[in-house]
C-alpha atoms as a PDB file:
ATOM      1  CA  UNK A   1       0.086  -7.212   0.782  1.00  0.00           C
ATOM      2  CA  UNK A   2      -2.583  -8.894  -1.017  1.00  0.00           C
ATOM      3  CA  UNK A   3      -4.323 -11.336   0.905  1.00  0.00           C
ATOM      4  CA  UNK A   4      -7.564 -10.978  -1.068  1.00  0.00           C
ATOM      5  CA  UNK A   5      -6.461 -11.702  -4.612  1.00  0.00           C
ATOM      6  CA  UNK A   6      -9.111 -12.640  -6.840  1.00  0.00           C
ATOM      7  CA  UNK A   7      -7.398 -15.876  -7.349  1.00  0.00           C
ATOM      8  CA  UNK A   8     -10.606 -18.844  -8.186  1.00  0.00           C
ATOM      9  CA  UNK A   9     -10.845 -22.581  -7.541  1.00  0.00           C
ATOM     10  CA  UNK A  10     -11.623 -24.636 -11.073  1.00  0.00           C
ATOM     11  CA  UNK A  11     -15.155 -24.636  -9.640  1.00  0.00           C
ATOM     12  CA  UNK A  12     -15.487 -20.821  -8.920  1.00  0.00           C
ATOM     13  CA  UNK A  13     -18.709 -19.571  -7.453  1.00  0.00           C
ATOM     14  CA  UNK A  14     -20.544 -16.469  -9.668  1.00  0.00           C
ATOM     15  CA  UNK A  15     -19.254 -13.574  -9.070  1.00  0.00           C
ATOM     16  CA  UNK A  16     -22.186 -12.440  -7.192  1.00  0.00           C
ATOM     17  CA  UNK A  17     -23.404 -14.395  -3.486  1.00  0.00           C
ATOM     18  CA  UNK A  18     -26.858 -15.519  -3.827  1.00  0.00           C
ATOM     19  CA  UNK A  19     -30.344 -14.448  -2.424  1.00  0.00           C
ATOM     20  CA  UNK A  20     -31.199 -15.133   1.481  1.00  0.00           C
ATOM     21  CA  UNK A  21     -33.922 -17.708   0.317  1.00  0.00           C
ATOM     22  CA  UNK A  22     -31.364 -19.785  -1.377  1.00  0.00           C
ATOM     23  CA  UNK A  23     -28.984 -19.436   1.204  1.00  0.00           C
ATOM     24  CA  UNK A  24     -31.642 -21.230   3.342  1.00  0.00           C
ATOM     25  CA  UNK A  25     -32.064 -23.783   1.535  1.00  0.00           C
ATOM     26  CA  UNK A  26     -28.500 -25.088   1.825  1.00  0.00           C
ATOM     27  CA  UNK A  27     -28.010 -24.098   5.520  1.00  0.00           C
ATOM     28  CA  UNK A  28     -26.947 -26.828   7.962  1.00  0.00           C
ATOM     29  CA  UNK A  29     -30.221 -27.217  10.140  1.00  0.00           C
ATOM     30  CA  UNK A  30     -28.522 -28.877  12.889  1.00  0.00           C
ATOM     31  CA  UNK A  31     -27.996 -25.609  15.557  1.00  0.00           C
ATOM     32  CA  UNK A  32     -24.833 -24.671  16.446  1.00  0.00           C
ATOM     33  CA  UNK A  33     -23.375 -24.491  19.599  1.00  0.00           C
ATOM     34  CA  UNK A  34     -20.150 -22.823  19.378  1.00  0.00           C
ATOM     35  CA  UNK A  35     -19.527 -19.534  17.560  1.00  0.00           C
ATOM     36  CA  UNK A  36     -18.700 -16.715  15.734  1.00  0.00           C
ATOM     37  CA  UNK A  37     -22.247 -17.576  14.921  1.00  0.00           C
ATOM     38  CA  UNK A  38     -24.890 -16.868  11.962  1.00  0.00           C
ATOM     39  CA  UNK A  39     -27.800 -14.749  12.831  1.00  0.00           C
ATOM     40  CA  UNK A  40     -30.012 -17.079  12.889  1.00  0.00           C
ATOM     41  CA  UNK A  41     -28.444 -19.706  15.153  1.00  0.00           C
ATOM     42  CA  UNK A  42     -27.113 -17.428  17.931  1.00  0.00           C
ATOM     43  CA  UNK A  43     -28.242 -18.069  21.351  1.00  0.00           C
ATOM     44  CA  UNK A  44     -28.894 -14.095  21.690  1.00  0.00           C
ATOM     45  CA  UNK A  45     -27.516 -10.640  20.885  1.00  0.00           C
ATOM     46  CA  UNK A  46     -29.241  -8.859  23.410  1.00  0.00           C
ATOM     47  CA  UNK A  47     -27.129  -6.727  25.352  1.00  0.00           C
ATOM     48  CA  UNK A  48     -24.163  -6.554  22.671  1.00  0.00           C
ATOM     49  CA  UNK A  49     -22.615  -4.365  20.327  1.00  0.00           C
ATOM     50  CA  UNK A  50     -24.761  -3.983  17.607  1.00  0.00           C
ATOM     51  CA  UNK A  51     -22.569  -2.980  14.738  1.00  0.00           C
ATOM     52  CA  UNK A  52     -25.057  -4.345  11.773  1.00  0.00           C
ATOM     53  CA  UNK A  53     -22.606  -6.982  10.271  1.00  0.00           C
ATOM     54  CA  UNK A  54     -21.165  -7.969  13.604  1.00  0.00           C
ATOM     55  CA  UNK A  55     -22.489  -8.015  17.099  1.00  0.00           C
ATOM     56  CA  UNK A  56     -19.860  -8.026  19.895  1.00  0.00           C
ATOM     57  CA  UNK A  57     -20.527  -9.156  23.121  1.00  0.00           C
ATOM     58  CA  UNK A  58     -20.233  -6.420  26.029  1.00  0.00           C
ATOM     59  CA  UNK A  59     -17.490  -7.077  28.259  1.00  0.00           C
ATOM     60  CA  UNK A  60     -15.139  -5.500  31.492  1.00  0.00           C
ATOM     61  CA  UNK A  61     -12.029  -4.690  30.243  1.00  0.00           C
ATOM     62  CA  UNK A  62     -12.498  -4.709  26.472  1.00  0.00           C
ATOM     63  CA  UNK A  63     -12.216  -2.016  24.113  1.00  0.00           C
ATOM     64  CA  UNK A  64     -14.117  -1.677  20.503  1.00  0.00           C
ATOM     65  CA  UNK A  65     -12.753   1.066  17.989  1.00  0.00           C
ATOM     66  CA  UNK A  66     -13.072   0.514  14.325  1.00  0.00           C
ATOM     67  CA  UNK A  67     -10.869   0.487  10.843  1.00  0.00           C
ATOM     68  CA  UNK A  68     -11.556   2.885   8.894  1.00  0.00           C
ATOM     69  CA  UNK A  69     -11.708   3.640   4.787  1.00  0.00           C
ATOM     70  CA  UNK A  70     -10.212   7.224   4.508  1.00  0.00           C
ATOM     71  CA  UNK A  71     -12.182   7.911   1.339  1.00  0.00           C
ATOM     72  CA  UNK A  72     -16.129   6.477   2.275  1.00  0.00           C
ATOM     73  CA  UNK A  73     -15.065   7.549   5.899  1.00  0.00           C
ATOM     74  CA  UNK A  74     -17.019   3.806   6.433  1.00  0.00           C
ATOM     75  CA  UNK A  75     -16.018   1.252   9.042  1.00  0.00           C
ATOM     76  CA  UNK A  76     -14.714  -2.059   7.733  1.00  0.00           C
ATOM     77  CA  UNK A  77     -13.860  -3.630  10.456  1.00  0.00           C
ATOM     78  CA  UNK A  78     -14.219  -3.913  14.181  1.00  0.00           C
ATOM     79  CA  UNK A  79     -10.752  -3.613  16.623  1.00  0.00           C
ATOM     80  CA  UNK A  80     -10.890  -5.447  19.943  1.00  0.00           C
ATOM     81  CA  UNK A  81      -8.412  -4.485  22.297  1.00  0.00           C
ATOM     82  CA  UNK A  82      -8.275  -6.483  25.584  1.00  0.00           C
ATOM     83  CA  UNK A  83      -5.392  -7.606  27.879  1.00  0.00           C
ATOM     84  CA  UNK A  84      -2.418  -6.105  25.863  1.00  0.00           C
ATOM     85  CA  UNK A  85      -3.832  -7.787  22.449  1.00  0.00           C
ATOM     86  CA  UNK A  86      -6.031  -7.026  19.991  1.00  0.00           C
ATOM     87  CA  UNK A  87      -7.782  -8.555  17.413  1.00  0.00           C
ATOM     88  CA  UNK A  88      -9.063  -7.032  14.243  1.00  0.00           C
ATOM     89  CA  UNK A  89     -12.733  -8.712  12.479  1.00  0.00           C
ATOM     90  CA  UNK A  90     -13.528  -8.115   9.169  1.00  0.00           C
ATOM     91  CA  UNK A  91     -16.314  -9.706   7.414  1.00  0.00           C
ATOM     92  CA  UNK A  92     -16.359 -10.485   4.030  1.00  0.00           C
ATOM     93  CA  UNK A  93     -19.437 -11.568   0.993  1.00  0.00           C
ATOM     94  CA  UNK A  94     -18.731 -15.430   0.307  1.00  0.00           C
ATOM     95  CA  UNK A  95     -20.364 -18.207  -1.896  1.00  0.00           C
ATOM     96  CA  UNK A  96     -23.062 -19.925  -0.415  1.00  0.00           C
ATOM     97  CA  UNK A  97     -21.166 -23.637  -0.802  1.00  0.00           C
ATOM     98  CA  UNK A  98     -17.610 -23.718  -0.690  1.00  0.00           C
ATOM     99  CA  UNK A  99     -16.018 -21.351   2.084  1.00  0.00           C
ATOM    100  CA  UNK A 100     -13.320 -19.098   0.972  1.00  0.00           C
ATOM    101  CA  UNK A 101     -10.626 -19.499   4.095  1.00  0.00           C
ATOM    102  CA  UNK A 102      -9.048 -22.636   2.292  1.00  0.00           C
ATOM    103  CA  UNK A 103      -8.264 -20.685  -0.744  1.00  0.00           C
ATOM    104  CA  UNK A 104      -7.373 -17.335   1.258  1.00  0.00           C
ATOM    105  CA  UNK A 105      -5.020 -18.736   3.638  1.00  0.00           C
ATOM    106  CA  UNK A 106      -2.612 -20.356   0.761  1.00  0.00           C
ATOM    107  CA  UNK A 107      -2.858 -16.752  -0.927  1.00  0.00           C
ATOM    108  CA  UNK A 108      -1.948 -15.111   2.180  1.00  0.00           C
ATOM    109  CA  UNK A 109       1.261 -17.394   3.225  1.00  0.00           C
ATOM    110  CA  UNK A 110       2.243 -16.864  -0.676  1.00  0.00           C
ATOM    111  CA  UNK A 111       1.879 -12.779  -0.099  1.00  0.00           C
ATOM    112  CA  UNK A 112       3.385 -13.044   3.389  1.00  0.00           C
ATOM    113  CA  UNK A 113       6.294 -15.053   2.391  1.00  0.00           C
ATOM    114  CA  UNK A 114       7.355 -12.981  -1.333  1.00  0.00           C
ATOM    115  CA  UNK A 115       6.765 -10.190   0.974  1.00  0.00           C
ATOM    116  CA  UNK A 116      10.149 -11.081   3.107  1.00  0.00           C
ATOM    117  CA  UNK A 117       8.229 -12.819   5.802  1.00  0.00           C
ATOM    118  CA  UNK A 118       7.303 -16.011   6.920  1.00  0.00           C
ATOM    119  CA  UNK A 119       4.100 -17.915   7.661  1.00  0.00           C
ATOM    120  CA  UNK A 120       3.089 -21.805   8.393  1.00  0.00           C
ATOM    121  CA  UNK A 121       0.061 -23.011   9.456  1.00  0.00           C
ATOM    122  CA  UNK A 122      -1.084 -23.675  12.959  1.00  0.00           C
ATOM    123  CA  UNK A 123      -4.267 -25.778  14.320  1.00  0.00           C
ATOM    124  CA  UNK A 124      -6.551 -23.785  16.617  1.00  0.00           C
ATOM    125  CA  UNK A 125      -9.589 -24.072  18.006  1.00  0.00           C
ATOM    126  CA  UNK A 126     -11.380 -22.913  14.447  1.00  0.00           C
ATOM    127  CA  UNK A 127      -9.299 -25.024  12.258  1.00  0.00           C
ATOM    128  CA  UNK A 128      -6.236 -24.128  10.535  1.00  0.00           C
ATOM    129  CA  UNK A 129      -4.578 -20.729  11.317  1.00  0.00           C
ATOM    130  CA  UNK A 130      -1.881 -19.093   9.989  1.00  0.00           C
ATOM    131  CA  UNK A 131       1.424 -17.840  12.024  1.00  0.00           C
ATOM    132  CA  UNK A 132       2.653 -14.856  10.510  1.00  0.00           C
ATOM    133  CA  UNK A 133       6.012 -12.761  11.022  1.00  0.00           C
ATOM    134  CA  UNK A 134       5.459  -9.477   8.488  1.00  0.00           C
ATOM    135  CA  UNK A 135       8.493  -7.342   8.149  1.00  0.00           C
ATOM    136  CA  UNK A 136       7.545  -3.465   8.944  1.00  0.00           C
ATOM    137  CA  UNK A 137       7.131  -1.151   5.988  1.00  0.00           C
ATOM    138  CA  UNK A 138      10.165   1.641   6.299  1.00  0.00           C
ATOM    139  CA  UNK A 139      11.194   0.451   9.690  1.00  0.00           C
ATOM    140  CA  UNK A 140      13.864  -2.201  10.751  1.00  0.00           C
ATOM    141  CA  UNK A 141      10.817  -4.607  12.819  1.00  0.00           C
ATOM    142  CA  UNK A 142       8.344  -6.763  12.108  1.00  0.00           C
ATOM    143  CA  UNK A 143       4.828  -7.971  13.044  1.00  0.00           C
ATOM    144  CA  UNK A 144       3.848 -10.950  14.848  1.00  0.00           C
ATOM    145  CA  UNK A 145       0.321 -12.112  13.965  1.00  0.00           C
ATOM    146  CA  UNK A 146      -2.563 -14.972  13.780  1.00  0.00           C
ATOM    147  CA  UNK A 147      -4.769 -15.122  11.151  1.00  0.00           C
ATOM    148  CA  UNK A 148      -8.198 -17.048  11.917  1.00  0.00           C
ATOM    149  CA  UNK A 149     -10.780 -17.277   9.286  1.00  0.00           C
ATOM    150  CA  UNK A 150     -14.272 -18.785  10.336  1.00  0.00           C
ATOM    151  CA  UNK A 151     -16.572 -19.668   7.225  1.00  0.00           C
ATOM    152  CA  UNK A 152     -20.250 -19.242   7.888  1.00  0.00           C
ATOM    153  CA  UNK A 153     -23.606 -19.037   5.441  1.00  0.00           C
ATOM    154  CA  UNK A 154     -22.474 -16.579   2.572  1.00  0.00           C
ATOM    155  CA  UNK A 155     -20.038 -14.906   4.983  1.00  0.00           C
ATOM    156  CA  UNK A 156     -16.180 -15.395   5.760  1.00  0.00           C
ATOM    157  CA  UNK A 157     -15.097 -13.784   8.610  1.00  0.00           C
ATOM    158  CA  UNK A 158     -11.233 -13.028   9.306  1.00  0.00           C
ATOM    159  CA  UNK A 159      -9.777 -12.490  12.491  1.00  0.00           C
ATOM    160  CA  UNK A 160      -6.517 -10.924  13.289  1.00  0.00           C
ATOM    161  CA  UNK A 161      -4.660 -11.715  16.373  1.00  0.00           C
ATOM    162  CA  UNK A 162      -1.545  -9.631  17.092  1.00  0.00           C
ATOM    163  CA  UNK A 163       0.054  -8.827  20.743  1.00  0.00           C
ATOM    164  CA  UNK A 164       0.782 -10.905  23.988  1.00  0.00           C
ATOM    165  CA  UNK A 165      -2.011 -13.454  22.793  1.00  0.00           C
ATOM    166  CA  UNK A 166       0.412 -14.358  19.765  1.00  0.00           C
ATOM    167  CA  UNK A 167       2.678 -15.950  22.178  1.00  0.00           C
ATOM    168  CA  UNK A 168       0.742 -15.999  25.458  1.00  0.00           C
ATOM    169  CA  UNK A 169      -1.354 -19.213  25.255  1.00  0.00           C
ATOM    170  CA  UNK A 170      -3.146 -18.159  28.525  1.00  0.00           C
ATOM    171  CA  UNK A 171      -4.131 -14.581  26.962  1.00  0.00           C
ATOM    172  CA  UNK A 172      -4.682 -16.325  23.594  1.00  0.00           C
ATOM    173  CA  UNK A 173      -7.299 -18.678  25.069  1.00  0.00           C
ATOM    174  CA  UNK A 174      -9.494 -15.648  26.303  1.00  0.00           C
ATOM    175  CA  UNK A 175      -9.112 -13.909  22.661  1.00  0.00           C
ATOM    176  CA  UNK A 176     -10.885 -17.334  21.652  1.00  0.00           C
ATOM    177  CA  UNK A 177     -13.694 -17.517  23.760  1.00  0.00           C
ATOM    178  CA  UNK A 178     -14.172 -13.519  23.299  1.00  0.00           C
ATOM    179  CA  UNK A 179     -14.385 -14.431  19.451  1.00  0.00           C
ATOM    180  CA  UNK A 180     -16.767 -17.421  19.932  1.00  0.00           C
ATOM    181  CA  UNK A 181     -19.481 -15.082  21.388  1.00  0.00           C
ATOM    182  CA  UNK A 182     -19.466 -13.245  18.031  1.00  0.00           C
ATOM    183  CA  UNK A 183     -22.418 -12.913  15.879  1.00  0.00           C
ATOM    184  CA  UNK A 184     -22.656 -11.921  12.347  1.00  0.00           C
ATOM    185  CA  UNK A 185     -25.623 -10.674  10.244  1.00  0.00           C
ATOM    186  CA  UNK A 186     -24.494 -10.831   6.677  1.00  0.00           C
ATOM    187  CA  UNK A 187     -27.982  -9.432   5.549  1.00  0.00           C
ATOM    188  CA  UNK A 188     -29.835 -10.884   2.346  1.00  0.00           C
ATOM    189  CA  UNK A 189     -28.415  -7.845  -0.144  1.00  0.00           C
ATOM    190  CA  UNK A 190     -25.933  -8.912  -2.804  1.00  0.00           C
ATOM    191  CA  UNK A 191     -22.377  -8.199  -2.959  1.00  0.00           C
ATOM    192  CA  UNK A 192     -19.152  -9.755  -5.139  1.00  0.00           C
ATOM    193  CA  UNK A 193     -17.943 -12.626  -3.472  1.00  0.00           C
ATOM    194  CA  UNK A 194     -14.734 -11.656  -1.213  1.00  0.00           C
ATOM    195  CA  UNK A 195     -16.318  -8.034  -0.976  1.00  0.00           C
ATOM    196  CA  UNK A 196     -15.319  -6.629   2.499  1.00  0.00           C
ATOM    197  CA  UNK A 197     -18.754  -5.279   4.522  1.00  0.00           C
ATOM    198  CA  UNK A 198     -19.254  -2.202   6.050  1.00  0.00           C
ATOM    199  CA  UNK A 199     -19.977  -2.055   9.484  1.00  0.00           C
ATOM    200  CA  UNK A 200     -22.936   0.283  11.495  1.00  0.00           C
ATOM    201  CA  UNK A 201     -20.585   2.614  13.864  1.00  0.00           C
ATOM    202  CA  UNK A 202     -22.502   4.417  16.168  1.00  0.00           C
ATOM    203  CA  UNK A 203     -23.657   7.853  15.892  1.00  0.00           C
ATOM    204  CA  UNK A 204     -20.376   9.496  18.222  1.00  0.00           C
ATOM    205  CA  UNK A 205     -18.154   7.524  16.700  1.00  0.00           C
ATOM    206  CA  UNK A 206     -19.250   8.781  13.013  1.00  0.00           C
ATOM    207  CA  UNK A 207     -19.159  12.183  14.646  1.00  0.00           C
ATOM    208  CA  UNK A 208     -15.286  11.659  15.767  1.00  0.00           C
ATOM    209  CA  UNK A 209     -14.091   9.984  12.243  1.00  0.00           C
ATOM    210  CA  UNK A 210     -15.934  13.280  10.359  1.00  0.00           C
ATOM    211  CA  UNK A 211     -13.886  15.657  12.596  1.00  0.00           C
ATOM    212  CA  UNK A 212     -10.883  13.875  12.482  1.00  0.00           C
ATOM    213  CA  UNK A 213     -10.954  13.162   8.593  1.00  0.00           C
ATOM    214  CA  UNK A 214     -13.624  15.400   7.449  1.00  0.00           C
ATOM    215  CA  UNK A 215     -16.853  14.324   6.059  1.00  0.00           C
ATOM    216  CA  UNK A 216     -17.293  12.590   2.539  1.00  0.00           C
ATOM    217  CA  UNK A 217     -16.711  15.060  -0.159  1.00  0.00           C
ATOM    218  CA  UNK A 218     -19.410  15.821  -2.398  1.00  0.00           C
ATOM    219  CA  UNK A 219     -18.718  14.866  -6.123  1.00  0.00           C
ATOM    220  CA  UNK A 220     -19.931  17.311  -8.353  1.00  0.00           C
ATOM    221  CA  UNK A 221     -22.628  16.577 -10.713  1.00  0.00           C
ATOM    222  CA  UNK A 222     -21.043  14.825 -14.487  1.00  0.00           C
ATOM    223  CA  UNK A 223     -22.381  16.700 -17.438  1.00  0.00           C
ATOM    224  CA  UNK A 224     -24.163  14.889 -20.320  1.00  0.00           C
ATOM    225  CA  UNK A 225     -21.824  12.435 -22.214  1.00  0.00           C
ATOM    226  CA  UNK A 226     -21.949  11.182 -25.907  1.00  0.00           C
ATOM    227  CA  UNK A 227     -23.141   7.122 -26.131  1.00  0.00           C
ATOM    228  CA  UNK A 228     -19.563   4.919 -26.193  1.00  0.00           C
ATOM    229  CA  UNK A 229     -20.091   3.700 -29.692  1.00  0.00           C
ATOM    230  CA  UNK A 230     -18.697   0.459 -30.132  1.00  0.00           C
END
């Protein structure tokens, strides 16, 4: 399903996000005091998950494992399982002006829906969300999920809601305050806008996805090539 399509706005950003110094410049000075939260207005990350991109808060009862990309064997993205839900964070590269969840969450009910589903919008606690029902691949079920997408300072993060907190409002509430402790640390490097960011797994966890999967195999060495002549 493509919920990333590289689908633009009349006014598209470059392709690239800018530098940290610029990003500055057009950051909202006023503090904020609900999250997920930028770097450099959250309270404190000391004593969380440090992941690089994302820092999760510590807490009884919750698990962390990660997504990972079979061929980089790299993380790219966190899972959070607590009280028979989880919720899957991925963080993505995003202008530094206009925030990408607008555009991504038409794209995703037009996916979802031409997919054999269905989707509609919801208001949460973030803003819009969207309600999704995604038919199983090869199997006669389906997939009950929230979407929440949070737009910060050159950073979009999306978070995935899927379990008893879909339809549990009680559960759903403590999925929201565990995703309002969440920090993010973009860094100042450049990436294509929309490009998803690998997170910093620790070193046992690196150990288990390189036993499991192997470690990254070595590409051999290209010999000389001829200039393309146009």
């Amino acid at each position: 399903m493509g919920l990333f399509s590289r689908k633009k706005r009349q006014n598209a950003e470059p392709a690239v996000a800018d530098s940290a110094q610029e990003s500055a410049e057009s950051a909202v000075e006023t503090p904020a005091t609900d999250g997920p939260f930028d770097i450099a207005e959250a309270p404190s990350v000391e004593g969380m998950h440090n992941f690089g991109v994302l820092y999760l808060p510590k807490q009884q009862g919750v698990r962390v494992q990660f997504t990972i990309n079979k061929r980089t064997r790299a993380a790219m993205g966190a899972l959070v399982q607590m009280l028979g839900s989880s919720l899957t964070l991925n963080v993505y590269a995003a202008p530094k002006t206009a925030g990408l969840w607008p555009d991504v969450r038409d794209e995703m009910v037009d996916s979802i829906t031409k997919d054999g589903g269905s989707a509609n919008f919801r208001e949460g606690p973030f803003g819009p969300e969207v309600e999704a029902t995604i038919p199983k691949k090869d199997v006669n079920e389906v997939r009950h999920v929230r979407y929440i997408g949070v737009d910060g300072p050159r950073w979009f993060l999306r978070a995935a809601v899927e379990g008893q907190a879909v339809m549990n409002t009680e559960t759903r509430e403590a999925i929201y305050d565990y995703l309002r402790k969440v920090v993010v640390d973009r860094g100042s490097e450049a990436h294509p806008v929309r490009d998803l960011l690998a997170l910093d797994m620790p070193e046992a966890a690196q150990q288990r996805v390189e036993e499991k999967l192997g470690k990254v195999p070595v590409k051999k060495p290209r010999g000389p090539e001829l200039p393309e002549l146009a």
